[in-house]
N, C-alpha and C. Protein backbone atom coordinates (compact mmCIF):
# COMPACT_ATOMS: atom_id res chain seq x y z
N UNK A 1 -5.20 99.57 101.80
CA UNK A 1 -5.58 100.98 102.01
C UNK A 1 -6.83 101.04 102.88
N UNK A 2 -7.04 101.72 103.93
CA UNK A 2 -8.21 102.27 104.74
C UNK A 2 -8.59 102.93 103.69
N UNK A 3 -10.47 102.51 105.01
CA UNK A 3 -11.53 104.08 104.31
C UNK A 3 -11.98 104.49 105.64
N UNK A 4 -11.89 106.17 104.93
CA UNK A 4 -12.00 106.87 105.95
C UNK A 4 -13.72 107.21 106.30
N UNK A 5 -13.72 107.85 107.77
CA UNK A 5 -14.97 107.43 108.17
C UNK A 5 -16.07 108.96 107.85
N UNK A 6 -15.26 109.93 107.17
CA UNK A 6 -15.62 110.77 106.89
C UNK A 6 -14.95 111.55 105.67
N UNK A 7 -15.79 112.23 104.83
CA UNK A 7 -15.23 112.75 103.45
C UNK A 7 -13.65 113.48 103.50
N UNK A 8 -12.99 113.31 102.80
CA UNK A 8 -11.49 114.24 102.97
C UNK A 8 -11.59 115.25 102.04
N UNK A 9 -11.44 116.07 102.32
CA UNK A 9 -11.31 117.70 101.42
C UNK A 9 -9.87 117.70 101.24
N UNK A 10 -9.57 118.18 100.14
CA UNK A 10 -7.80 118.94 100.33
C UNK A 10 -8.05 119.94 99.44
N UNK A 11 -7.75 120.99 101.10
CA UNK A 11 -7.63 122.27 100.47
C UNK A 11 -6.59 122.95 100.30
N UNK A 12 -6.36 122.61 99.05
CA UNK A 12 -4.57 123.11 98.67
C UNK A 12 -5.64 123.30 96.63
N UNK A 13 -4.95 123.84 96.06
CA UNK A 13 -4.62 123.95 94.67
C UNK A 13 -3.81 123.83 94.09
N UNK A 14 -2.86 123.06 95.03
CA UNK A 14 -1.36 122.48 94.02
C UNK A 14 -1.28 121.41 93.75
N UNK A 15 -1.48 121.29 92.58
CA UNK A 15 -1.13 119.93 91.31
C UNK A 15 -0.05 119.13 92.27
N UNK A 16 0.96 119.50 92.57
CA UNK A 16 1.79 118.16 93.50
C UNK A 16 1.60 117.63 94.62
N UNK A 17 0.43 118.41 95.11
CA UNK A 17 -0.38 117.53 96.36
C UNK A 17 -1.32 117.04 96.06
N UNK A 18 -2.00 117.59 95.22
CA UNK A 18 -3.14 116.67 94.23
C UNK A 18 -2.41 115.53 93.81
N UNK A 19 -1.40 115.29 93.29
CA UNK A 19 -0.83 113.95 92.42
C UNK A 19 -0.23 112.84 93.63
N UNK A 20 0.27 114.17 94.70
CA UNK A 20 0.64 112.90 95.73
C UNK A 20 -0.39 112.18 96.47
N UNK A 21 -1.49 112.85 96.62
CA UNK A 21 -2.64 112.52 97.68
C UNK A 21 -3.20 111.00 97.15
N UNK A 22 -3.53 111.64 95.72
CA UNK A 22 -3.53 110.33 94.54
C UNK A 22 -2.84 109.20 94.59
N UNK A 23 -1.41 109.70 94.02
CA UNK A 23 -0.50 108.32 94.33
C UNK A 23 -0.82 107.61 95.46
N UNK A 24 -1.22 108.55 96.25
CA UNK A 24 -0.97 107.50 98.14
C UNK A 24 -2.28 106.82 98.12
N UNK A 25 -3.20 107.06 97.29
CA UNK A 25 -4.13 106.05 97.57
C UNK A 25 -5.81 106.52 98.04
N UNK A 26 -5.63 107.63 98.49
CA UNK A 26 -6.86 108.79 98.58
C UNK A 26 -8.01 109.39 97.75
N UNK A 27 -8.89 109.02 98.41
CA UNK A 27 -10.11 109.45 97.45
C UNK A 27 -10.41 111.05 98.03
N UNK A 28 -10.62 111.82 97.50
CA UNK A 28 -10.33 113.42 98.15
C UNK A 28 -11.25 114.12 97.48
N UNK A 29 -12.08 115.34 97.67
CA UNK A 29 -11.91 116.38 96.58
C UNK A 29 -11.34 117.75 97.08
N UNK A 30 -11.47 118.64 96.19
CA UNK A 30 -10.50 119.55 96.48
C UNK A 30 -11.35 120.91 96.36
N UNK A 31 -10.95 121.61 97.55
CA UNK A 31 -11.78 123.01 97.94
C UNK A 31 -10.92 123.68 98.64
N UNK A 32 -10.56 124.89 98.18
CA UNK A 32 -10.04 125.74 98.43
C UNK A 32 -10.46 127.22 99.03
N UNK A 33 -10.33 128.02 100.28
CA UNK A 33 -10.79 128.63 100.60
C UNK A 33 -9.66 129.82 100.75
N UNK A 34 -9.66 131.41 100.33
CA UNK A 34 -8.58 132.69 100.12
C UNK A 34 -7.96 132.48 101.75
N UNK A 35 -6.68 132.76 101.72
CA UNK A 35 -6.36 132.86 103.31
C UNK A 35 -5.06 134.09 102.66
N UNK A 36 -4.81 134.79 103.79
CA UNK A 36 -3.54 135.30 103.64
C UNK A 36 -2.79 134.78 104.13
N UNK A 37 -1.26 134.68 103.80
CA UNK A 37 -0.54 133.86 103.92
C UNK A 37 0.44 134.39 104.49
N UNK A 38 0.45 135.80 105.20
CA UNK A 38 0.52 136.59 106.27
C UNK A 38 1.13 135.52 108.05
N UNK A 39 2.05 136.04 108.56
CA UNK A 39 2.78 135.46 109.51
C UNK A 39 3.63 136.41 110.19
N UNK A 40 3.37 136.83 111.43
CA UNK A 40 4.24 137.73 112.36
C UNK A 40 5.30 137.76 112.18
N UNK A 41 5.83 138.87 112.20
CA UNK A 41 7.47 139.44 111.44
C UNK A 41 8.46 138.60 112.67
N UNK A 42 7.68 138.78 114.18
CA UNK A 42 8.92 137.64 114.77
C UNK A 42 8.70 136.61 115.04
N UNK A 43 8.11 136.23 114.19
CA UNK A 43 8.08 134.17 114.32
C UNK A 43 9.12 133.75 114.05
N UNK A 44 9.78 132.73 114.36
CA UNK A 44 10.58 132.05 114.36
C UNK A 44 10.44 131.06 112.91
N UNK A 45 11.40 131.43 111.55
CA UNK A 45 11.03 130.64 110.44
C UNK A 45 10.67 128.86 110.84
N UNK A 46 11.18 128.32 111.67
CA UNK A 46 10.70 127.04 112.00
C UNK A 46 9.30 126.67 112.46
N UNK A 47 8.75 127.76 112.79
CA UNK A 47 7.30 127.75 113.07
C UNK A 47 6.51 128.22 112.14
N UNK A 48 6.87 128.82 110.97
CA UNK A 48 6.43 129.84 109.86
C UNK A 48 4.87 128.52 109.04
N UNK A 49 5.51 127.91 108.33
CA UNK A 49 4.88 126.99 107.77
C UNK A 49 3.70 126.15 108.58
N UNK A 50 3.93 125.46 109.60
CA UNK A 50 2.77 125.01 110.41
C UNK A 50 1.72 126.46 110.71
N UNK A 51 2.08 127.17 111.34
CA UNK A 51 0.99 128.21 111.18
C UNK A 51 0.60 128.53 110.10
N UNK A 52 1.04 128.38 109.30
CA UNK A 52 0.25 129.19 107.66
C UNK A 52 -0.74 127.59 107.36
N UNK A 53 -0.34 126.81 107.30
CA UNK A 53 -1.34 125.59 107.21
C UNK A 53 -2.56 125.22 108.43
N UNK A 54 -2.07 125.91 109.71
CA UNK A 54 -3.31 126.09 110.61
C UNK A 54 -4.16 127.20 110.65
N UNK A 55 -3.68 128.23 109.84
CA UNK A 55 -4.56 129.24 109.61
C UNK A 55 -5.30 128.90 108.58
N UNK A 56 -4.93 128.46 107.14
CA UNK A 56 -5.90 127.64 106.49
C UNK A 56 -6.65 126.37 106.37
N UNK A 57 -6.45 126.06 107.77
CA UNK A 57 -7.23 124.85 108.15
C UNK A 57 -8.75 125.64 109.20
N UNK A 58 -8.31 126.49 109.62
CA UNK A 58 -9.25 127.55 110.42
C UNK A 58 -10.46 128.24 109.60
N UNK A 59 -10.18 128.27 108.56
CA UNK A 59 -11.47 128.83 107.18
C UNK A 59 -12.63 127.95 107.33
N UNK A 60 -12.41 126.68 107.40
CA UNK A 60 -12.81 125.59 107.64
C UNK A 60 -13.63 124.88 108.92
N UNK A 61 -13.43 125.77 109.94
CA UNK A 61 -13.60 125.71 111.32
C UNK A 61 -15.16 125.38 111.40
N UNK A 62 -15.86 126.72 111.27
CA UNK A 62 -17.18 127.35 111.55
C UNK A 62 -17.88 126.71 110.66
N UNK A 63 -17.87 125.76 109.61
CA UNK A 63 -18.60 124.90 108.71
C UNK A 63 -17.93 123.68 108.66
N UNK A 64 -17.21 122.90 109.72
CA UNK A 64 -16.73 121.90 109.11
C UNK A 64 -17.59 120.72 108.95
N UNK A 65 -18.60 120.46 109.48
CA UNK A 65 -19.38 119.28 109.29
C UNK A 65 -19.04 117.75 109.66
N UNK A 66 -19.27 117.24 109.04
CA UNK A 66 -18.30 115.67 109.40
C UNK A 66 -17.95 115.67 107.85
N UNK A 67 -16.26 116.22 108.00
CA UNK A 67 -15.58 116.01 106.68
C UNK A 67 -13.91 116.22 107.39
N UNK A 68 -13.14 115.54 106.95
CA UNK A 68 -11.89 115.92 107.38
C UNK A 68 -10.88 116.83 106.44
N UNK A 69 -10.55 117.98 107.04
CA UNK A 69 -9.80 119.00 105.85
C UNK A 69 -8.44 118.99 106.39
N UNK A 70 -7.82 118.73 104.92
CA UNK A 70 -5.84 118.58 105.38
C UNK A 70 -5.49 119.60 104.34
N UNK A 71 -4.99 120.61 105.28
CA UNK A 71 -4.25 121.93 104.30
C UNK A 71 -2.69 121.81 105.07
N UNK A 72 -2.13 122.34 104.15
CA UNK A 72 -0.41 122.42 103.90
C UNK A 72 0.37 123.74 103.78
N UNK A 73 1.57 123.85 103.83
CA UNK A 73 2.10 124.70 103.66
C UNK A 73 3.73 124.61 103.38
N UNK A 74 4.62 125.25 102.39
CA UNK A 74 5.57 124.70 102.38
C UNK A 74 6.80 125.94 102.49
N UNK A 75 7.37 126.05 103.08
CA UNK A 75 8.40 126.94 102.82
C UNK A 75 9.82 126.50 102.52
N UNK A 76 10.35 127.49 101.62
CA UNK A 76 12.38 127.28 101.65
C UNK A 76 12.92 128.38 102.56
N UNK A 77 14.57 127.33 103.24
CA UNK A 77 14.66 128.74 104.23
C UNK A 77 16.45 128.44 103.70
N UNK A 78 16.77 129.56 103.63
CA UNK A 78 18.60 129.32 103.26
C UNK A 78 18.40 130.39 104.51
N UNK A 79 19.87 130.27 105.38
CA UNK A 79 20.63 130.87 105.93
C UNK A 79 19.34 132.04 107.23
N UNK A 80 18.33 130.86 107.32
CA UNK A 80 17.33 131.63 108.39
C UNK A 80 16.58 132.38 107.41
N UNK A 81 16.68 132.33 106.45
CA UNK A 81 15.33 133.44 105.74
C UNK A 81 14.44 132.40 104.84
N UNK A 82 13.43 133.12 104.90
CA UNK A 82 12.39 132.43 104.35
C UNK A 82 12.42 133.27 102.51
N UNK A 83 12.73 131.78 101.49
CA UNK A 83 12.29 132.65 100.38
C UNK A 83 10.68 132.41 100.01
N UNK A 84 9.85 133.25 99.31
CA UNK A 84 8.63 132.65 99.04
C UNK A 84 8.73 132.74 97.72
N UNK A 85 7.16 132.31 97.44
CA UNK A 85 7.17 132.54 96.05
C UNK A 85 7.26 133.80 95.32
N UNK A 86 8.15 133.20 94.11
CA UNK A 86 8.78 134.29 93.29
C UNK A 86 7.07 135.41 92.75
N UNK A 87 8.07 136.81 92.64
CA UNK A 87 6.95 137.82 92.54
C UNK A 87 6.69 137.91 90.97
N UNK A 88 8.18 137.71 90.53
CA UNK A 88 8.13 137.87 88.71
C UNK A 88 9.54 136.88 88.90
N UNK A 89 9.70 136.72 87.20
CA UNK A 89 10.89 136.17 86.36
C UNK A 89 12.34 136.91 87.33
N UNK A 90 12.51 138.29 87.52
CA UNK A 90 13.62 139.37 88.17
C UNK A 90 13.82 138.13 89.47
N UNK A 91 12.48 138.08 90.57
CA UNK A 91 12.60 137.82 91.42
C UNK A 91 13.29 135.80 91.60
N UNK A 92 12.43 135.30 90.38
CA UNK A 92 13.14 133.95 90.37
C UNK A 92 13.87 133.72 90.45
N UNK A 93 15.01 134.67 89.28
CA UNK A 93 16.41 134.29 89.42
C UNK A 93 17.18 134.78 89.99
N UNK A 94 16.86 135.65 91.37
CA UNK A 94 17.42 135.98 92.39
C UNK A 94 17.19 134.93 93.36
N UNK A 95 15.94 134.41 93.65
CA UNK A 95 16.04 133.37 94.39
C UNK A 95 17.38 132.47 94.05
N UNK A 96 16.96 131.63 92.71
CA UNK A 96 18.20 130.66 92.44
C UNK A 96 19.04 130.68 92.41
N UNK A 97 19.73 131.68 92.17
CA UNK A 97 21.35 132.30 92.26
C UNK A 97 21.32 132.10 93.78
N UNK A 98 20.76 132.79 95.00
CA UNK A 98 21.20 132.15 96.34
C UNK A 98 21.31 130.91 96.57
N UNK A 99 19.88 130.19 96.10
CA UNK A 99 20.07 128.96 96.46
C UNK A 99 21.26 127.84 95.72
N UNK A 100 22.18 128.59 94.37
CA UNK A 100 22.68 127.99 93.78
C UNK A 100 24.17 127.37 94.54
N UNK A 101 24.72 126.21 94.47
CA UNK A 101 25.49 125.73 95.19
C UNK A 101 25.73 125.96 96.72
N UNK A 102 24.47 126.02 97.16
CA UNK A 102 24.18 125.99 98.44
C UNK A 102 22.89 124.66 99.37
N UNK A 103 23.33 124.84 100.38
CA UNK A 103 22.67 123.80 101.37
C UNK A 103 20.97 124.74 102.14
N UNK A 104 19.85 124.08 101.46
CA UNK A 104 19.16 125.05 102.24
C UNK A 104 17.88 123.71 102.76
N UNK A 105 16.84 124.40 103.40
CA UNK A 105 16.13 123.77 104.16
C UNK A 105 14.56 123.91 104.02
N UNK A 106 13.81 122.77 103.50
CA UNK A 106 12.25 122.94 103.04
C UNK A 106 11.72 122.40 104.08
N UNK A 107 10.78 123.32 104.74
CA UNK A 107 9.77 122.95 105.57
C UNK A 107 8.13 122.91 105.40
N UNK A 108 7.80 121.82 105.70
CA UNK A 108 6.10 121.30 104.90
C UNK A 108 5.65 121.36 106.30
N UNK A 109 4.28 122.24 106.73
CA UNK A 109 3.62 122.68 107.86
C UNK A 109 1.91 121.40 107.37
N UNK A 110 2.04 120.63 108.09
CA UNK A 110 0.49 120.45 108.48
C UNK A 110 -0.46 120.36 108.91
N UNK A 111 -1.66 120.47 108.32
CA UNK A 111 -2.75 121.19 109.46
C UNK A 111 -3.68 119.94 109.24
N UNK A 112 -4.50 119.30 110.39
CA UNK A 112 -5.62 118.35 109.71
C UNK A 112 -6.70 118.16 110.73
N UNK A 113 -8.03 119.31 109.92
CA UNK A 113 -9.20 119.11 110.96
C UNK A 113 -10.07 118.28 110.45
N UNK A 114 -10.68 117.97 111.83
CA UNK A 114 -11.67 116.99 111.66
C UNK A 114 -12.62 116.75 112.95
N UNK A 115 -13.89 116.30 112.87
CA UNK A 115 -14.44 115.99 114.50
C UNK A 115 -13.96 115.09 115.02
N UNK A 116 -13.94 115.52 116.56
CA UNK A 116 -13.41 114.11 117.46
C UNK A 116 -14.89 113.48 117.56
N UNK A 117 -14.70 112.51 118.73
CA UNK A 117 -15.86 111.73 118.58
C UNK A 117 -16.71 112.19 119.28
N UNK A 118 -17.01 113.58 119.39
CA UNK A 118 -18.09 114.48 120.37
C UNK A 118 -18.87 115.28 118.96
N UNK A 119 -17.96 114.81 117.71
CA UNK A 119 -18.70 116.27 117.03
C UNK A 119 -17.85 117.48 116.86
N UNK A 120 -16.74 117.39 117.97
CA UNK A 120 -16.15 118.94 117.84
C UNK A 120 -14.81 118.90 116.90
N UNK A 121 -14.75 120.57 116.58
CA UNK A 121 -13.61 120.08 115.76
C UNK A 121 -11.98 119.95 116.43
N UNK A 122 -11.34 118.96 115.84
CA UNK A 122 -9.70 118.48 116.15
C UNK A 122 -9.23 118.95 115.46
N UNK A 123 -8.53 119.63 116.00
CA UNK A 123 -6.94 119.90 114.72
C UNK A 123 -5.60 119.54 115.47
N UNK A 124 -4.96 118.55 114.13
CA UNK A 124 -3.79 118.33 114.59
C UNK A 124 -2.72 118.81 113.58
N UNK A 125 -1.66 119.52 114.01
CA UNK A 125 -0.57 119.83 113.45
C UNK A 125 1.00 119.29 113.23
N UNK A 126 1.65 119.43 112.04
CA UNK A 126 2.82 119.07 112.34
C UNK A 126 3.75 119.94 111.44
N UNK A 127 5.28 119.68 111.20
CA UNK A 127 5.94 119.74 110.29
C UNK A 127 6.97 118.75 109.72
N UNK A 128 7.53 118.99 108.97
CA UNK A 128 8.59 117.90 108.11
C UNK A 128 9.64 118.81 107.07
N UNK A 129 11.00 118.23 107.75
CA UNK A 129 11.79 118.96 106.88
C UNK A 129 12.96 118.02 106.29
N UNK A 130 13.19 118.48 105.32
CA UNK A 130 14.58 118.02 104.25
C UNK A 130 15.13 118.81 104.19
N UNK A 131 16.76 118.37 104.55
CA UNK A 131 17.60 119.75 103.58
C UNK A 131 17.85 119.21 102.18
N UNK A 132 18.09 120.28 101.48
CA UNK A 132 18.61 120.04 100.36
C UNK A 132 20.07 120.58 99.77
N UNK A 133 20.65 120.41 99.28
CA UNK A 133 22.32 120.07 98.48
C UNK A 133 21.77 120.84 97.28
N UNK A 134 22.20 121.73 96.47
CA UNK A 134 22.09 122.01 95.54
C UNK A 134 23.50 122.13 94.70
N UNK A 135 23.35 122.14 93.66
CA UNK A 135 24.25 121.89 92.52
C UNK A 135 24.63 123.56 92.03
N UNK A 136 25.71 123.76 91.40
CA UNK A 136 25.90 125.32 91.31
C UNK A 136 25.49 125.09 89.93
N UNK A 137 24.38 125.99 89.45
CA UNK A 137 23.47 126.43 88.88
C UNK A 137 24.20 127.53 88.11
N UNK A 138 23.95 127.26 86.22
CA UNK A 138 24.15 128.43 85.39
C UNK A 138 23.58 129.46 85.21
N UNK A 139 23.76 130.37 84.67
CA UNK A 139 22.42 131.31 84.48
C UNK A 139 21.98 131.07 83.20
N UNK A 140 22.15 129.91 82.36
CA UNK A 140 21.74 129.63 81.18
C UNK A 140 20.66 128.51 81.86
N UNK A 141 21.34 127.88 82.68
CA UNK A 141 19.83 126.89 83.35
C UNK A 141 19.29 127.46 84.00
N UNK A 142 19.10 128.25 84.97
CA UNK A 142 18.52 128.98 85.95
C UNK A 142 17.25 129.82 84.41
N UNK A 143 17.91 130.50 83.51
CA UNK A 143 16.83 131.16 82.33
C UNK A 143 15.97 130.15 81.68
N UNK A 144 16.22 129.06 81.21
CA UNK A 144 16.03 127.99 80.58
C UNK A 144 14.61 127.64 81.68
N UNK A 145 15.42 127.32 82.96
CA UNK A 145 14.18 126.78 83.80
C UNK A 145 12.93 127.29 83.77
N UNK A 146 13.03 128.81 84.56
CA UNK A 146 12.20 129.83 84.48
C UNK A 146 11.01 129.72 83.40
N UNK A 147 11.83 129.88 81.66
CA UNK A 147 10.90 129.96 80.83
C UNK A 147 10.69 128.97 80.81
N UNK A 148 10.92 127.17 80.95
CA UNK A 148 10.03 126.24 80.32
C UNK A 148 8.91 125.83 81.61
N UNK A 149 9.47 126.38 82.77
CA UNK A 149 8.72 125.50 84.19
C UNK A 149 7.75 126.95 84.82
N UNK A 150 8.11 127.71 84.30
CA UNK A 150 7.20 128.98 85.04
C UNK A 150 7.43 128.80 86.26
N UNK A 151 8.35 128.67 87.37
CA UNK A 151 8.07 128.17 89.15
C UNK A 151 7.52 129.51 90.00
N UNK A 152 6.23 130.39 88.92
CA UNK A 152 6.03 131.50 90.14
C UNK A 152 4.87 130.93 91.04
N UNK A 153 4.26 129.74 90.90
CA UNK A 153 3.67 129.42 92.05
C UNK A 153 4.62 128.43 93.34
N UNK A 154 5.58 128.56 92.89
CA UNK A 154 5.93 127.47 93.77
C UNK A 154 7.53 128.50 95.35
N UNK A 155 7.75 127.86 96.06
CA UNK A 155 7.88 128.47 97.21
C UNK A 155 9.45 128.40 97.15
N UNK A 156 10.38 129.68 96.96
CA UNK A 156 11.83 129.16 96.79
C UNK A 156 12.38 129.07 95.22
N UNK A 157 10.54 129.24 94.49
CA UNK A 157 10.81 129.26 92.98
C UNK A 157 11.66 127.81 92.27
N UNK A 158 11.80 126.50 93.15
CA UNK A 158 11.40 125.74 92.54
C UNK A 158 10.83 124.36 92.51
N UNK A 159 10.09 123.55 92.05
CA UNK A 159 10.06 122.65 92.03
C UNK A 159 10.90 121.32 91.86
N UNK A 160 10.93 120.31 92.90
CA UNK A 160 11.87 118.95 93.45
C UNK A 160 12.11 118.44 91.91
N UNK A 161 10.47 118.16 91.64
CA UNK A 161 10.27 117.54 90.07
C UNK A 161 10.63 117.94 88.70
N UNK A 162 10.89 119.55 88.97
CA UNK A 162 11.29 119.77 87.83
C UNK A 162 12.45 119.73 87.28
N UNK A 163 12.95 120.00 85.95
CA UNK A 163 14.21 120.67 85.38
C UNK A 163 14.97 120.98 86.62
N UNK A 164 14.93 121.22 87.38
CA UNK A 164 16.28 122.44 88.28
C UNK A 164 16.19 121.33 89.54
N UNK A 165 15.55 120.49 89.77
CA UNK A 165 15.52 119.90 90.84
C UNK A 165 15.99 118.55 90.38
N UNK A 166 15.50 118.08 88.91
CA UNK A 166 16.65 116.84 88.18
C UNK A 166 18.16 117.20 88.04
N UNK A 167 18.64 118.34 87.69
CA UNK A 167 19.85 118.51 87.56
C UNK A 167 20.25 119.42 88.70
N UNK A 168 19.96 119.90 89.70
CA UNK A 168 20.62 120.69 90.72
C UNK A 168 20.83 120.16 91.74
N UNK A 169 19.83 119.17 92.12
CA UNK A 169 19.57 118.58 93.45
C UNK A 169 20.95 117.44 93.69
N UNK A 170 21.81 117.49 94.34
CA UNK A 170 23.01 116.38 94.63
C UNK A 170 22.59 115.45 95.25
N UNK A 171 22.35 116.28 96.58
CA UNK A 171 21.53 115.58 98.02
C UNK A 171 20.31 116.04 98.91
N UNK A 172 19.52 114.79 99.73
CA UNK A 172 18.40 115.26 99.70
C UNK A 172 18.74 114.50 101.56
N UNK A 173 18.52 115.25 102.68
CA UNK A 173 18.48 114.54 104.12
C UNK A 173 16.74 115.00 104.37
N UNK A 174 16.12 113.84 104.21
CA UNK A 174 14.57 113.83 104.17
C UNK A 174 13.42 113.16 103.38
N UNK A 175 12.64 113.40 103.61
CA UNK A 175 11.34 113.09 102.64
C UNK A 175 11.56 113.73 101.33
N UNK A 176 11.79 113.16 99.82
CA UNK A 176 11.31 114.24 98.87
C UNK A 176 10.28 114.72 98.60
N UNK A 177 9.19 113.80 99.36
CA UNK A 177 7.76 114.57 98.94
C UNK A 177 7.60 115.28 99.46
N UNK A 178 8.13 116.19 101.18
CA UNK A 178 8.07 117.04 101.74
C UNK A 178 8.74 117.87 101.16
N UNK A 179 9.81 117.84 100.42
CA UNK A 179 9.98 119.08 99.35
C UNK A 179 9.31 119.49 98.15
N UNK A 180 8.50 118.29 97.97
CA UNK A 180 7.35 118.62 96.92
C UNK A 180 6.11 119.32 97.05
N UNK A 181 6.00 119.44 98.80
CA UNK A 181 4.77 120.09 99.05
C UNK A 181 3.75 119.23 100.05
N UNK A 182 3.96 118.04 100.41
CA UNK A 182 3.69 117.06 101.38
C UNK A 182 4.02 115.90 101.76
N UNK A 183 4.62 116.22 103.37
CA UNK A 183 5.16 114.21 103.83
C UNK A 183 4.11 113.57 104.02
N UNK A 184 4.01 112.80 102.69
CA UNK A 184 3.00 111.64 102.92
C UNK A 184 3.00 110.71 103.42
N UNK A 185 4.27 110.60 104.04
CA UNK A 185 4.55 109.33 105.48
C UNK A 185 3.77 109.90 106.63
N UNK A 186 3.64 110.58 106.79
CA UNK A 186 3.11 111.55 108.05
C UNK A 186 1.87 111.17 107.77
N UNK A 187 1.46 112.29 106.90
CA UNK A 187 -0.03 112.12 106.87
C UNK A 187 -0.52 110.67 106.31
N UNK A 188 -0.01 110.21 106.21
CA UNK A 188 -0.82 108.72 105.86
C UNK A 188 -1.19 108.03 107.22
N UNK A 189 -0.06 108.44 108.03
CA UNK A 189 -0.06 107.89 109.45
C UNK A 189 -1.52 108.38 110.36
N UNK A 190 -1.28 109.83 110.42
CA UNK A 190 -2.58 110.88 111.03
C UNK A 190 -3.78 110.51 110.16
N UNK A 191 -4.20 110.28 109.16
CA UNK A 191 -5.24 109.95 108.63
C UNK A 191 -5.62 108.64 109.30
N UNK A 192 -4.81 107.93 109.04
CA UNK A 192 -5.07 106.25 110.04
C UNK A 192 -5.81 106.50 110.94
N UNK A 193 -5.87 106.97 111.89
CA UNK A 193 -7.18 107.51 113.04
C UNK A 193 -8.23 107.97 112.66
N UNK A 194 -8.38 108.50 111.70
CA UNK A 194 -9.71 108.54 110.99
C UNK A 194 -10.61 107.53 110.34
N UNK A 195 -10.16 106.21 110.39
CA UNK A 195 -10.00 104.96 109.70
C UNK A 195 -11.54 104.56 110.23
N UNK A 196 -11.96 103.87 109.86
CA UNK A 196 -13.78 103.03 110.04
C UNK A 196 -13.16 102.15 110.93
């Protein structure tokens, strides 16, 4: 494992990028700054996610110091639409019922600033996508899920790891950690340049 030549922030508040950052080997802490999560009505959903992770890499701009900040972003898209996160319980299991026995597509946007070797700040961006295979889904599991996993923070309403992603998921063309919320093949790579 490298060390990096300057502190890493991750500004995310999700427990599955926290656990992956971990697993991969990263010493981090974690700061989070409000962004809206707001995106022009005609963007193109394939671009949706990298901008929402370069806009919250931009909070960061005007104070970055010598620290490197990696913010994320993850979206589900069935059939060109973007679902987000569920508003209530109503809205969850409307998500899942679409996504149920259907083929849809998670896209992980990343953003990662840092100074180049002038001092100024770099940002580099990317994305990473998996489709996913889903399993046709009851509405006794789809209720079940809901109440034991709560998925209203999560994007598409659900989580890879959870209940609905152990038994729904068939097939996966991709990274699963990019359906979890970050390709840590990627960024392990882009961090490497930051290396002592």
């Amino acid at each position: 494992m490298f060390a990096l030549r300057y502190p890493l922030i991750l500004a995310s508040g999700s427990p599955r990028r926290k656990q992956l950052m971990t697993d991969a080997g990263f010493s981090f802490t974690i700061e989070t700054r409000p962004t809206d999560e707001l995106f022009p009505e005609n963007m193109p959903v394939n671009e949706v996610a990298e901008y929402l992770a370069c806009q919250k890499a931009g909070q960061f701009r005007a104070d970055l110091s010598n620290r490197i900040i990696l913010c994320a972003d993850t979206v589900v898209i069935l059939a060109n639409q973007i679902l987000n996160k569920p508003q209530n319980e109503a809205d969850a299991q409307r998500m899942l019922r679409l996504l149920s026995g259907q083929t849809h597509r998670v896209r992980t946007g990343v953003a990662i600033l840092a100074p180049d070797r002038d001092g100024e700040p770099q940002l580099q961006s990317f994305t990473d996508e998996t489709t996913v295979q889903f399993a046709t889904l009851t509405d006794d599991e789809i209720t079940y899920y809901i109440r034991e996993c709560k998925p209203f923070d999560k994007a598409g309403s659900y989580g890879a790891q959870d209940f609905i992603g152990l038994v729904g998921i068939e097939r996966l063309d991709g990274s699963f950690y990019t359906v979890m919320g970050l390709p840590t093949h990627q960024v392990y790579q882009v961090l490497k340049q930051y290396s002592q």
